[in-house]
C-alpha atoms as a PDB file:
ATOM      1  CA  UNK A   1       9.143  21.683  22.131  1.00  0.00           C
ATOM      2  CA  UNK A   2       6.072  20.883  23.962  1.00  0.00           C
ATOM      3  CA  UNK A   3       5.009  17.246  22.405  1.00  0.00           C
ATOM      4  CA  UNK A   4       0.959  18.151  23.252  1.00  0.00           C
ATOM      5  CA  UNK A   5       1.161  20.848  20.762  1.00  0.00           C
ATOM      6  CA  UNK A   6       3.002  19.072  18.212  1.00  0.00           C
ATOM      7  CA  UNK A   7       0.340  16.026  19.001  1.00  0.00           C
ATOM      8  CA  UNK A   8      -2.708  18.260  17.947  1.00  0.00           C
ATOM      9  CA  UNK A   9      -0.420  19.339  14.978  1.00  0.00           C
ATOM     10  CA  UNK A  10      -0.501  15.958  13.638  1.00  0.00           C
ATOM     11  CA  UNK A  11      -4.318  15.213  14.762  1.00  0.00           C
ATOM     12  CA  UNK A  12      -5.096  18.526  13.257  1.00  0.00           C
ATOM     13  CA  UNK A  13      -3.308  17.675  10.048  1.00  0.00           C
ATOM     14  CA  UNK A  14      -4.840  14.243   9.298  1.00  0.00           C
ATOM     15  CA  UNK A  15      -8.624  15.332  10.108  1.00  0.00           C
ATOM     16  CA  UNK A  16      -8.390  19.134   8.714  1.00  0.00           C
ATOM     17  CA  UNK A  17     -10.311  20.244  11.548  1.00  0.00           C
ATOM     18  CA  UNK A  18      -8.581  21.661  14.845  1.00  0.00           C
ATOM     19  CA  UNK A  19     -11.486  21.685  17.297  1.00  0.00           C
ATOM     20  CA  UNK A  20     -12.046  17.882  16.271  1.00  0.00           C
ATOM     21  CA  UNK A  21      -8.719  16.952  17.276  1.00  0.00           C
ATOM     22  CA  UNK A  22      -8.360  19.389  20.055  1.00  0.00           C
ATOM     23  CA  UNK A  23     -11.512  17.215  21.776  1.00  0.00           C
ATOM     24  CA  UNK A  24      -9.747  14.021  20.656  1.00  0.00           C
ATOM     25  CA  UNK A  25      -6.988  15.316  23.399  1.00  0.00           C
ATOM     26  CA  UNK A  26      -9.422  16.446  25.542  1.00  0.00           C
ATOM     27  CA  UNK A  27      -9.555  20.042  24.946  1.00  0.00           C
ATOM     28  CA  UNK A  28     -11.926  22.798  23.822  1.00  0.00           C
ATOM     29  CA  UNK A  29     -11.976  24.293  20.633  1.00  0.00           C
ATOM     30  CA  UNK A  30      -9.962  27.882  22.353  1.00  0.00           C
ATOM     31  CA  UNK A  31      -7.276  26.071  24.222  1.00  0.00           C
ATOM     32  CA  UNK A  32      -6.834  23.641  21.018  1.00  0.00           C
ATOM     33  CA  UNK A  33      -7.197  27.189  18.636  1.00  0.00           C
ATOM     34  CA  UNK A  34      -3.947  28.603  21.231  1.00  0.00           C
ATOM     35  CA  UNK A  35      -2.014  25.547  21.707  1.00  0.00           C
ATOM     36  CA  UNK A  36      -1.419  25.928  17.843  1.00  0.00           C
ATOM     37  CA  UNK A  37      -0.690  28.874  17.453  1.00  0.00           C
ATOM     38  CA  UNK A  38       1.821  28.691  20.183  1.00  0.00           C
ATOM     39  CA  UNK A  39       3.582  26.361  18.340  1.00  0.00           C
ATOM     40  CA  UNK A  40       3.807  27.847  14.871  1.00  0.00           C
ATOM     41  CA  UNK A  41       5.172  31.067  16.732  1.00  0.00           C
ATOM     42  CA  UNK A  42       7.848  29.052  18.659  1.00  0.00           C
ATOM     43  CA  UNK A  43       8.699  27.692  14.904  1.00  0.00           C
ATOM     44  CA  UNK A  44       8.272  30.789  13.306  1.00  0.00           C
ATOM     45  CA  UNK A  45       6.277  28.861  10.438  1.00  0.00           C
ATOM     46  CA  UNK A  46       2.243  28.634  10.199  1.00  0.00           C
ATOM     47  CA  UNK A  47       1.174  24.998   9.533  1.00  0.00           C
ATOM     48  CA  UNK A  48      -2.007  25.389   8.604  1.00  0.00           C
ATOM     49  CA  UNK A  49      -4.041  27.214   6.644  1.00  0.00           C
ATOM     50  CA  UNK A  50      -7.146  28.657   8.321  1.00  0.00           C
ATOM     51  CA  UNK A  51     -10.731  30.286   7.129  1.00  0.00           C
ATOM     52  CA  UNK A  52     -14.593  30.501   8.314  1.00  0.00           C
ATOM     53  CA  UNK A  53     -15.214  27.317   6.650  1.00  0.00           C
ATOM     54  CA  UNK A  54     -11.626  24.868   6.240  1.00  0.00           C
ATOM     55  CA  UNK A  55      -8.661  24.019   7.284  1.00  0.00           C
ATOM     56  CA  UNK A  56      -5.690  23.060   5.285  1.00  0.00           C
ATOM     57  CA  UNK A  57      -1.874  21.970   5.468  1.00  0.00           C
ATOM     58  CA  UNK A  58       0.293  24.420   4.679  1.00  0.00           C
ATOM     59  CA  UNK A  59       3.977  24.595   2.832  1.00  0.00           C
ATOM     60  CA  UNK A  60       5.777  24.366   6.216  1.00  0.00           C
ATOM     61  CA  UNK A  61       3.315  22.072   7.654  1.00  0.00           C
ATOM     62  CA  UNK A  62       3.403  19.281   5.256  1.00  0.00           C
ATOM     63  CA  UNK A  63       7.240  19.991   5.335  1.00  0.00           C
ATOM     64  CA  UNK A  64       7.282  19.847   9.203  1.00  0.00           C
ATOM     65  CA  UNK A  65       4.544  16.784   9.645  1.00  0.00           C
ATOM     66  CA  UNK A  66       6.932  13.735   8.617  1.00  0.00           C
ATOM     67  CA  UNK A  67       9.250  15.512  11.400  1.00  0.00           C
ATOM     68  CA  UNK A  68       6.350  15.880  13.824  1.00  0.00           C
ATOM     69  CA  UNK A  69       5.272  12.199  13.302  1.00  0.00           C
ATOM     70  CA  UNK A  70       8.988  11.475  14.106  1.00  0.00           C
ATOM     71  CA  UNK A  71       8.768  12.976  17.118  1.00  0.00           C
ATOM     72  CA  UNK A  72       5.782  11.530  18.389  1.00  0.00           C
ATOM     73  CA  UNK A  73       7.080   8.128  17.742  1.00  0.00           C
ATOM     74  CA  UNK A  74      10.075   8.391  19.573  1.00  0.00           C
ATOM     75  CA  UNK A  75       8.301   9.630  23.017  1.00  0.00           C
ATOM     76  CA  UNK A  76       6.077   6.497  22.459  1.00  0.00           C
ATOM     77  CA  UNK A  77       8.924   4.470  21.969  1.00  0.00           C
ATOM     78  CA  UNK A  78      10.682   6.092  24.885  1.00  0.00           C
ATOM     79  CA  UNK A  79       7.479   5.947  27.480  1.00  0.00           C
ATOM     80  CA  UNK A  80       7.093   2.350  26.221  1.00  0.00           C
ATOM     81  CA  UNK A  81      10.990   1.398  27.180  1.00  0.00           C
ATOM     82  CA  UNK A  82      10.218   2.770  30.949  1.00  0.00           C
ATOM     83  CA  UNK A  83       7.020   0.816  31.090  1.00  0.00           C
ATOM     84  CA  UNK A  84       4.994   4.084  30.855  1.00  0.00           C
ATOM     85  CA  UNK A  85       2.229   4.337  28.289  1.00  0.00           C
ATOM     86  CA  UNK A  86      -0.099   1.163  27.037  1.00  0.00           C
ATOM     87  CA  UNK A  87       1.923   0.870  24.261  1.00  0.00           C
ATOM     88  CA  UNK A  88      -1.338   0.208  22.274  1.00  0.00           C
ATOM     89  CA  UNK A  89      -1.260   1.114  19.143  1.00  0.00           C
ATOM     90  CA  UNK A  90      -3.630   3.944  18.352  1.00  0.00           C
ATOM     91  CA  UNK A  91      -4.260   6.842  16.252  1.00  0.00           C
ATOM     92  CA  UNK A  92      -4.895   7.383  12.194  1.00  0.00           C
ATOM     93  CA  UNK A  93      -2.875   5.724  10.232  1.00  0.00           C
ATOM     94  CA  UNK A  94      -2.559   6.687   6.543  1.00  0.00           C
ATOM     95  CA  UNK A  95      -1.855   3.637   4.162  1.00  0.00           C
ATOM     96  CA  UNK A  96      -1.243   3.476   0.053  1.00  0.00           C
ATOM     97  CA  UNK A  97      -1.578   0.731  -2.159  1.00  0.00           C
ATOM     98  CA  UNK A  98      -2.881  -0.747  -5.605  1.00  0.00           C
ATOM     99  CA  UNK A  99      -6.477  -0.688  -4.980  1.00  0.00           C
ATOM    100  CA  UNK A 100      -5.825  -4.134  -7.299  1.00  0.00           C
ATOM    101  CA  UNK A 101      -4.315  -5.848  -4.711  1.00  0.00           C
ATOM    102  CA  UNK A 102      -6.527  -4.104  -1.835  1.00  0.00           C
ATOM    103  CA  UNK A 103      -9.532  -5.625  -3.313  1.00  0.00           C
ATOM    104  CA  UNK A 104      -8.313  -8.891  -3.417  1.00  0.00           C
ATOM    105  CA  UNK A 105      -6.215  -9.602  -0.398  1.00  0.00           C
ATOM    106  CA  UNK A 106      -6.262  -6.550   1.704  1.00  0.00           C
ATOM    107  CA  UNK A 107      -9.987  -5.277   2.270  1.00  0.00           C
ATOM    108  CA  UNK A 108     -11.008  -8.512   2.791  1.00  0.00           C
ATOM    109  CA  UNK A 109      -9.053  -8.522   6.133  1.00  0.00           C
ATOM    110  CA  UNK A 110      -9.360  -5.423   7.623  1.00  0.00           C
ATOM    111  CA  UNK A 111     -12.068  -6.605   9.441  1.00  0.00           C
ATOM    112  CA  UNK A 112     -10.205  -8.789  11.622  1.00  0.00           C
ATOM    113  CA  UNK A 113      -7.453  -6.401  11.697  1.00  0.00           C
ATOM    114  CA  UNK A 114      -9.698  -3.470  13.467  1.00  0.00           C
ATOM    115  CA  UNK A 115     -11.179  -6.324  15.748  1.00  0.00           C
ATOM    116  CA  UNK A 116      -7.312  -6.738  17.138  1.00  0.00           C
ATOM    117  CA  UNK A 117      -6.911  -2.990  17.447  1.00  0.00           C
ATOM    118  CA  UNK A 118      -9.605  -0.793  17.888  1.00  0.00           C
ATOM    119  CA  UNK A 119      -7.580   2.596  18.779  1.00  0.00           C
ATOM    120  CA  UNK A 120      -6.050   2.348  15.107  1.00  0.00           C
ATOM    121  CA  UNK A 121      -8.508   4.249  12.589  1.00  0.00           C
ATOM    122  CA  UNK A 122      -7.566   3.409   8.882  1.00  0.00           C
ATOM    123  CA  UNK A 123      -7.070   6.154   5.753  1.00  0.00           C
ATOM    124  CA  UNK A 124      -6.722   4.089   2.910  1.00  0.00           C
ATOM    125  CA  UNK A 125      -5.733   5.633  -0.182  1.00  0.00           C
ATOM    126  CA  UNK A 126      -6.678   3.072  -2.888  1.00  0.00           C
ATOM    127  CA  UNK A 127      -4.981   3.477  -6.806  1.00  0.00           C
ATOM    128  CA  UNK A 128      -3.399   1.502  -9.183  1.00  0.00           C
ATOM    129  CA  UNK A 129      -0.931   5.041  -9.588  1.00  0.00           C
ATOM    130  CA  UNK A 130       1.554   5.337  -6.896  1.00  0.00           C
ATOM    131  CA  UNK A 131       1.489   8.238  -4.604  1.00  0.00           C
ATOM    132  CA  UNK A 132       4.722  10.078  -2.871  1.00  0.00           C
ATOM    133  CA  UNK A 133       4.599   9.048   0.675  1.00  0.00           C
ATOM    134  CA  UNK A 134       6.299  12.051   1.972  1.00  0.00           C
ATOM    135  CA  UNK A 135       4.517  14.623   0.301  1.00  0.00           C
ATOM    136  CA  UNK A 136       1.243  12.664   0.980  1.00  0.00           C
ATOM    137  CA  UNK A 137       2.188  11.966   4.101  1.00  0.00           C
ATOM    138  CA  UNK A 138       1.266   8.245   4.688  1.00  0.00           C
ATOM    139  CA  UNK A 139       2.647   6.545   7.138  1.00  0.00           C
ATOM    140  CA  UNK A 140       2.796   2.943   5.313  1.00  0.00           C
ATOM    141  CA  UNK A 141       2.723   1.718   1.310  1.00  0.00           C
ATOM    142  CA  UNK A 142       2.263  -1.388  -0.629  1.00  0.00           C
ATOM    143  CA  UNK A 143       4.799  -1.207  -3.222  1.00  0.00           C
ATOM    144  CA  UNK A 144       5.672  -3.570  -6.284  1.00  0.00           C
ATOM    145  CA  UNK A 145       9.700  -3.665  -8.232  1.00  0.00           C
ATOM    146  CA  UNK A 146      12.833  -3.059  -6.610  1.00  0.00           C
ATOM    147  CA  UNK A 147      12.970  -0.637  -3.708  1.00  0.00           C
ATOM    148  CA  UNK A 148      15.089   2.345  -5.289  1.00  0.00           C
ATOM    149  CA  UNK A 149      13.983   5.051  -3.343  1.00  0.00           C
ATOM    150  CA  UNK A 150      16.859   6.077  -0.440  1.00  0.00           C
ATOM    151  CA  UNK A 151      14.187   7.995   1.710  1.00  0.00           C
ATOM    152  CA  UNK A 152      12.302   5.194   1.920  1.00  0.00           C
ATOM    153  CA  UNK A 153      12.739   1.515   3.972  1.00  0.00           C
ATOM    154  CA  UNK A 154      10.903  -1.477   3.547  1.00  0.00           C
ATOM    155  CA  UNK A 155       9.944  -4.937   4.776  1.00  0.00           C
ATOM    156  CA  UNK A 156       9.597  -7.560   1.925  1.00  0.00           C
ATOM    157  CA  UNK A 157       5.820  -8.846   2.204  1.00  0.00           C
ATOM    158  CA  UNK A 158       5.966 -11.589  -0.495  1.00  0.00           C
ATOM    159  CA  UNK A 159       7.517 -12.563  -4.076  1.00  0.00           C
ATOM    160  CA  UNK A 160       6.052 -11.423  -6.985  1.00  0.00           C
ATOM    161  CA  UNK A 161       5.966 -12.136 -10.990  1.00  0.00           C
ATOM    162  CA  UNK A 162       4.357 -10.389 -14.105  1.00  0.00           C
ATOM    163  CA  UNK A 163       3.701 -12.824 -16.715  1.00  0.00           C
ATOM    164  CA  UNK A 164       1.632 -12.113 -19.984  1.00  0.00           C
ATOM    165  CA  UNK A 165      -2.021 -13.510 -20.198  1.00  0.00           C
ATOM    166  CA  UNK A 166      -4.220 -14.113 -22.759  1.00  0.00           C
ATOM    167  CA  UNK A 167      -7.825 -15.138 -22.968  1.00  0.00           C
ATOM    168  CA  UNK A 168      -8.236 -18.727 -24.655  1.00  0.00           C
ATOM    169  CA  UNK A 169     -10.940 -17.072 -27.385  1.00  0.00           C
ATOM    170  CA  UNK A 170      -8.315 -14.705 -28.027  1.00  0.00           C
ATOM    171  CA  UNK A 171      -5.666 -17.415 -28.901  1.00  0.00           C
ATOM    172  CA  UNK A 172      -8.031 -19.531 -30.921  1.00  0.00           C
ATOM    173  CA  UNK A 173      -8.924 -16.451 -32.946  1.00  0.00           C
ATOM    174  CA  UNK A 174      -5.244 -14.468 -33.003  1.00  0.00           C
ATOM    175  CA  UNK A 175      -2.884 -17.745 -32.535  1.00  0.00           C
ATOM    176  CA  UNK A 176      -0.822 -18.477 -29.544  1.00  0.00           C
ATOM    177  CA  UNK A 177       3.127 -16.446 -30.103  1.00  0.00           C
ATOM    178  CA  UNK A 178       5.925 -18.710 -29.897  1.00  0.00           C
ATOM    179  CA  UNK A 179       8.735 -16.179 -29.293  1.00  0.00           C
ATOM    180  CA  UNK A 180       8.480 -12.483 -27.904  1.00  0.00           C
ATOM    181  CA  UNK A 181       9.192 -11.386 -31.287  1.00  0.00           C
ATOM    182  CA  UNK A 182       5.994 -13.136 -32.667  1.00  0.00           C
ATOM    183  CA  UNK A 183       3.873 -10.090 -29.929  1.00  0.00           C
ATOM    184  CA  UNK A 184       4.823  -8.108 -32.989  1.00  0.00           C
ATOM    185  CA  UNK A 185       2.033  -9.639 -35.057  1.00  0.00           C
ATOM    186  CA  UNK A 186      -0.678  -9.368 -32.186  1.00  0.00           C
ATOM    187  CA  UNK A 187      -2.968  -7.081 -30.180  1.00  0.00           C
ATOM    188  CA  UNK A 188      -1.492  -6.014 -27.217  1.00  0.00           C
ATOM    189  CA  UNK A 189      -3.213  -4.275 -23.857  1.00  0.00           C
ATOM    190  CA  UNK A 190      -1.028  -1.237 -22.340  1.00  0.00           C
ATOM    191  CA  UNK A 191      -0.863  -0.454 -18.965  1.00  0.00           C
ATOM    192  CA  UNK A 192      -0.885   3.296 -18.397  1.00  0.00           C
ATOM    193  CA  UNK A 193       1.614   4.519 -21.044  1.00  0.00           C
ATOM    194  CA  UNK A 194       2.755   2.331 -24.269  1.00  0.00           C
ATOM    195  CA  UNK A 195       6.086   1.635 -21.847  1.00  0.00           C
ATOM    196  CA  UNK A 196       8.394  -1.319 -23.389  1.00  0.00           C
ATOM    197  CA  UNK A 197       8.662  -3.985 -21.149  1.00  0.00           C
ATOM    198  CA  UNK A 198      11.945  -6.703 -21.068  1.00  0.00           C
ATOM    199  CA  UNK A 199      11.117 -10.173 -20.846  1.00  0.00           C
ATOM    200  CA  UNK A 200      13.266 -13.148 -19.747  1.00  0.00           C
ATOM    201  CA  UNK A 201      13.403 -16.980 -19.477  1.00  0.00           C
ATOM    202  CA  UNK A 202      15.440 -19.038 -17.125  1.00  0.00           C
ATOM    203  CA  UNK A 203      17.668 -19.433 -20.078  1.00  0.00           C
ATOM    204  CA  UNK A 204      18.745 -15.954 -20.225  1.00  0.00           C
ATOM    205  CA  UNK A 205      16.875 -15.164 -23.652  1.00  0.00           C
ATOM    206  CA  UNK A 206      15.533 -12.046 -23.713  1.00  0.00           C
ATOM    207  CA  UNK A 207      12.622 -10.054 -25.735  1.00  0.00           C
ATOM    208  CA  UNK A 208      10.072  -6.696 -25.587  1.00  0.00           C
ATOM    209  CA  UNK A 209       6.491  -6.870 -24.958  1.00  0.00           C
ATOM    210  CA  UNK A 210       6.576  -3.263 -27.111  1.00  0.00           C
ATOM    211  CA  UNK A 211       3.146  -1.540 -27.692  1.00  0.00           C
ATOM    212  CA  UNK A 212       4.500   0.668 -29.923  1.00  0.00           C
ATOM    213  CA  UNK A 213       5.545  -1.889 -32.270  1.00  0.00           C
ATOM    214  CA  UNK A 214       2.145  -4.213 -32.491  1.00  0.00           C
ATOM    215  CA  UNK A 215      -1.236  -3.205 -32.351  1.00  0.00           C
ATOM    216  CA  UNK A 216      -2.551  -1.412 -29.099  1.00  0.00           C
ATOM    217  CA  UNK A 217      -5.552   0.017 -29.294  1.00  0.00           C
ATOM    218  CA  UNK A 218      -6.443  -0.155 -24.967  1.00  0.00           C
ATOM    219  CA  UNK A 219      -4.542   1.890 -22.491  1.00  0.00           C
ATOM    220  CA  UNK A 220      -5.638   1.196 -19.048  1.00  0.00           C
ATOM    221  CA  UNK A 221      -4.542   2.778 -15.046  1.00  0.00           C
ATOM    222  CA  UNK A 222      -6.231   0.545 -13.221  1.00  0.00           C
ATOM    223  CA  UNK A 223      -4.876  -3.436 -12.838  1.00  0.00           C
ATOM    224  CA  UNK A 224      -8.491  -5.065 -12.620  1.00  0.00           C
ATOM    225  CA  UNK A 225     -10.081  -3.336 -15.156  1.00  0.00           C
ATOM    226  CA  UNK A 226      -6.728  -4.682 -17.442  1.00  0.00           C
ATOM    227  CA  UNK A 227      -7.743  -8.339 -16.160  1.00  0.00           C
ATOM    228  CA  UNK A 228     -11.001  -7.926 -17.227  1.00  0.00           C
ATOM    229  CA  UNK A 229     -10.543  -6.691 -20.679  1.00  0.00           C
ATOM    230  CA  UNK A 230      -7.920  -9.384 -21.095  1.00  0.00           C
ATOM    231  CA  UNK A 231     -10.655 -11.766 -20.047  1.00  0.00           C
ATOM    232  CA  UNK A 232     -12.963 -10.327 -22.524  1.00  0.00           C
ATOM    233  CA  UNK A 233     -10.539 -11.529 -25.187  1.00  0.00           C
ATOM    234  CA  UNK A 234      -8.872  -7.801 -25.868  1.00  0.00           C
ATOM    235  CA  UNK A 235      -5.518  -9.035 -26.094  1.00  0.00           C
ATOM    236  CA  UNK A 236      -2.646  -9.538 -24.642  1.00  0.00           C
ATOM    237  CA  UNK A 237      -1.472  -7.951 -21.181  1.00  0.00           C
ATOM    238  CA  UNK A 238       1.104  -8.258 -18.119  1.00  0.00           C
ATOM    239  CA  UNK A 239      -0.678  -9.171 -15.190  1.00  0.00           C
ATOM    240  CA  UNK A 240       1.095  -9.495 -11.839  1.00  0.00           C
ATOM    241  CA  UNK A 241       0.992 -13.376 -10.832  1.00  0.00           C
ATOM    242  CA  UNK A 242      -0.708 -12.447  -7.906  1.00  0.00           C
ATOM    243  CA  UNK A 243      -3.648 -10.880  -9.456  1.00  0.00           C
ATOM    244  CA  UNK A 244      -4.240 -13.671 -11.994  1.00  0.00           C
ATOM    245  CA  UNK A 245      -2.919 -17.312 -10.314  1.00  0.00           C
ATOM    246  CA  UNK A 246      -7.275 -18.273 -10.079  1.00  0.00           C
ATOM    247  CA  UNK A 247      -8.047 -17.162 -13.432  1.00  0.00           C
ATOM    248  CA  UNK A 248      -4.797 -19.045 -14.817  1.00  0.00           C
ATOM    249  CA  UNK A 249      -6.071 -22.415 -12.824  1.00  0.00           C
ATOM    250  CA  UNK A 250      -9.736 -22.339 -14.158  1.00  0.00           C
ATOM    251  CA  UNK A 251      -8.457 -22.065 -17.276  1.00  0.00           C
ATOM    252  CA  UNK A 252     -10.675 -18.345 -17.377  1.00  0.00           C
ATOM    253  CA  UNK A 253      -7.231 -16.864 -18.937  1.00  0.00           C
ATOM    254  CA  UNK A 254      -4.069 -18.836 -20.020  1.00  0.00           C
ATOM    255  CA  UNK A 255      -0.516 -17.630 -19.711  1.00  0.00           C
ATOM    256  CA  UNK A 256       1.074 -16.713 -22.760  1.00  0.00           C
ATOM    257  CA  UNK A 257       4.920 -16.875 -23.454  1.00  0.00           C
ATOM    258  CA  UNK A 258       5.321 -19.137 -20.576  1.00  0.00           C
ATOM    259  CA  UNK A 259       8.789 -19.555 -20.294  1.00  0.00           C
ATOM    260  CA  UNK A 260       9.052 -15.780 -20.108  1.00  0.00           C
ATOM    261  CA  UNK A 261       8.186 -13.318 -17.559  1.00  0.00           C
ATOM    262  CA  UNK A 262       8.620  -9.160 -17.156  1.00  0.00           C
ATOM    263  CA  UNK A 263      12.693  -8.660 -15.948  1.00  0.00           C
ATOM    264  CA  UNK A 264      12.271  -5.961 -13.517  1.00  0.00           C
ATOM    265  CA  UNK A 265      12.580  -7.602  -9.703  1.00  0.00           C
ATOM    266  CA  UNK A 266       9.021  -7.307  -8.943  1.00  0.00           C
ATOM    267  CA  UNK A 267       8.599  -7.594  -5.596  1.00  0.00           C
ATOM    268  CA  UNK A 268       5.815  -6.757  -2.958  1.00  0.00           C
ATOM    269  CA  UNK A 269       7.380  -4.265  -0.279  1.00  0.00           C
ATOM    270  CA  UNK A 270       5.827  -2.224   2.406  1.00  0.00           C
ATOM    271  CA  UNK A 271       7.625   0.808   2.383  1.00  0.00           C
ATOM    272  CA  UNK A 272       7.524   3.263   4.818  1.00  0.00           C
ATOM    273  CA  UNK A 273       9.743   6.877   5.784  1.00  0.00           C
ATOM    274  CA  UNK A 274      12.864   6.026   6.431  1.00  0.00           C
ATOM    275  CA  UNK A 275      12.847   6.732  10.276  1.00  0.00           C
ATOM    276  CA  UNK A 276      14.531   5.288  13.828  1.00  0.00           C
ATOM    277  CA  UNK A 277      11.281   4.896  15.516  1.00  0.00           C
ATOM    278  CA  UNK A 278       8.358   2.394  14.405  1.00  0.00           C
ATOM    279  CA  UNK A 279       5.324   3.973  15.549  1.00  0.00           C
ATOM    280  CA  UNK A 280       2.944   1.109  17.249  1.00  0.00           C
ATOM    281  CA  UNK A 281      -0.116   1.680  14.671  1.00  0.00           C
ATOM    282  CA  UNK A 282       2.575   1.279  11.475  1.00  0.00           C
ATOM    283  CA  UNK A 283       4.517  -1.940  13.075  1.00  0.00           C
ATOM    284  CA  UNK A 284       0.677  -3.621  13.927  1.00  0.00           C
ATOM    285  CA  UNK A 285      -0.596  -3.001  10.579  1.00  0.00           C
ATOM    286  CA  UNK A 286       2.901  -4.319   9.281  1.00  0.00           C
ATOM    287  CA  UNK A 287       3.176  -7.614  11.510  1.00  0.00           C
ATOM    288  CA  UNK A 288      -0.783  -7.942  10.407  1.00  0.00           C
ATOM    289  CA  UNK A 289       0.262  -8.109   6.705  1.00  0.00           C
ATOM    290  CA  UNK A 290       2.970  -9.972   6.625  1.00  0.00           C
ATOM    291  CA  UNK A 291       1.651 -12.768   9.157  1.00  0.00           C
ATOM    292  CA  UNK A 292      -1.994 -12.631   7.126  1.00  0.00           C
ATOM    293  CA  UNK A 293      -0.828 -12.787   3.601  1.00  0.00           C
ATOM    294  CA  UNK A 294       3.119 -12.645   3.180  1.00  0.00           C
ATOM    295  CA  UNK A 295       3.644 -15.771   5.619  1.00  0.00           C
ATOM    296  CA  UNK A 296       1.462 -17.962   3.013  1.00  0.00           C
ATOM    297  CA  UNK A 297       1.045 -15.989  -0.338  1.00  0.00           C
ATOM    298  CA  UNK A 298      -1.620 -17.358  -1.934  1.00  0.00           C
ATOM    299  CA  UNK A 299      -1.046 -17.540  -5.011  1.00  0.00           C
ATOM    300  CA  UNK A 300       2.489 -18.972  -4.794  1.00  0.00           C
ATOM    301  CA  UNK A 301       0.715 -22.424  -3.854  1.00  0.00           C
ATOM    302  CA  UNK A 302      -0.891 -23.105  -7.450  1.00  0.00           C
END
């Protein structure tokens, strides 16, 4: 299969325009136009969908583009173990992660990181709700809990914990719980659905932060706007350590339940397709993480 073709496949695919990445590889709008369709005849499959006015990915080609990337990563890899190629890391790289986090440790150093490498073009997809990597095809994620998923690897990027927060007003008014049971009696903040959470202690007790059973009149998707309603004084949430360690030191929010925290083996991974071939742009962004923030978290130093 001619790797060219399956090259302005992928470029194709991540811009939705074929004469755009046909001139990213140097060629004109017909050749790019017939290089294509060369290829979906030689797979018997078209990838993309095409009109007067857009492209799309078809079926087949969002089936066929985690294969494609594949592909493409192993000549790279291969070129690069002859000495052939720059082994620079270019190209688009599509990454997912809780636009929580993003704001407060990522976007902050993506500056620096497209100083390093300035072939590598980010597409960041930012949201506190988790998107399938394969079927969104992103090359990278920022993940939080155990890593279940078999199509998936990942490289551990720090340790996490969800504890439950409170804002002092809210205590003075409500009354600080002594016991999980005693979140019965008080107003709690849901994130996305009224899901039961377990808690645990270092002494093995266990309890339920349980919507369903206490008052809950605040649903929320979206980690930062939870913070700040907690904040506010609108009850009681989970908040990842991570995303509330200043808050908890200025005294802005106080942690509630403090010999407890959620039982579910939070931890921050960055996942990617299971694969045998690292493509340069993914393993960059990956070292760049995990030297920039995982080496040192933050807010494991309070």
């Amino acid at each position: 299969m001619d790797t060219e073709s399956v090259r302005l496949f992928v470029l194709a695919a991540e811009k939705l325009n074929i004469s755009a990445a046909g001139r990213e590889l140097g060629m004109v709008p017909a050749v790019a136009s017939a290089r294509l369709a060369k290829l979906e005849k030689s797979l018997g499959a078209d990838l993309l969908h095409r009109s007067t006015r857009k492209v799309s990915l078809s079926l087949e080609g969002a089936e066929f583009l985690p294969y494609a990337r594949e592909m493409l990563a192993q000549e790279d890899a291969g070129r690069a173990a002859l000495g052939l190629g720059s082994g620079t890391a270019t190209g688009t790289l599509r990454f997912t992660a809780s636009s929580t986090f993003a704001q407060q440790y990522i976007a902050p150093r993506l500056p620096e990181f497209l100083r390093q490498h300035p072939g590598v073009k980010l597409d960041l997809r930012l949201s506190d709700t988790q998107f399938d990597l394969i079927e969104g095809s992103f090359d990278l994620a920022l993940r939080s809990g155990a890593l279940e998923d078999t199509s998936l690897k990942g490289r551990k990027l720090a340790d996490d914990m969800r504890i439950l927060c409170a804002a002092p007003s809210y205590l003075a008014e409500k009354g600080i719980p002594q016991t999980p049971a005693d979140l019965s009696e008080h107003t709690l903040i849901s994130f996305r659905r009224n899901a039961t959470r377990p808690l645990k202690n270092a002494a093995g007790d266990t309890g339920l932060f349980d919507p369903r059973t206490a008052s809950c009149q605040l649903m929320l998707d979206d980690g930062l706007s939870q913070k700040h309603a907690t904040i506010a004084g609108a009850g009681i949430s989970i908040n990842s350590i991570w995303s509330v360690h200043r808050e908890l030191k200025s005294g802005t929010l106080t942690r509630v339940l403090p010999d407890y925290h959620v039982d579910d083996q939070s931890v921050l991974w960055l996942v990617y397709p299971k694969t045998n071939v690292l493509s340069a742009k993914v393993r960059v962004f990956m070292d760049f993480l995990l030297r920039e923030i995982g080496k040192s978290p933050e807010w494991l130093k309070d």
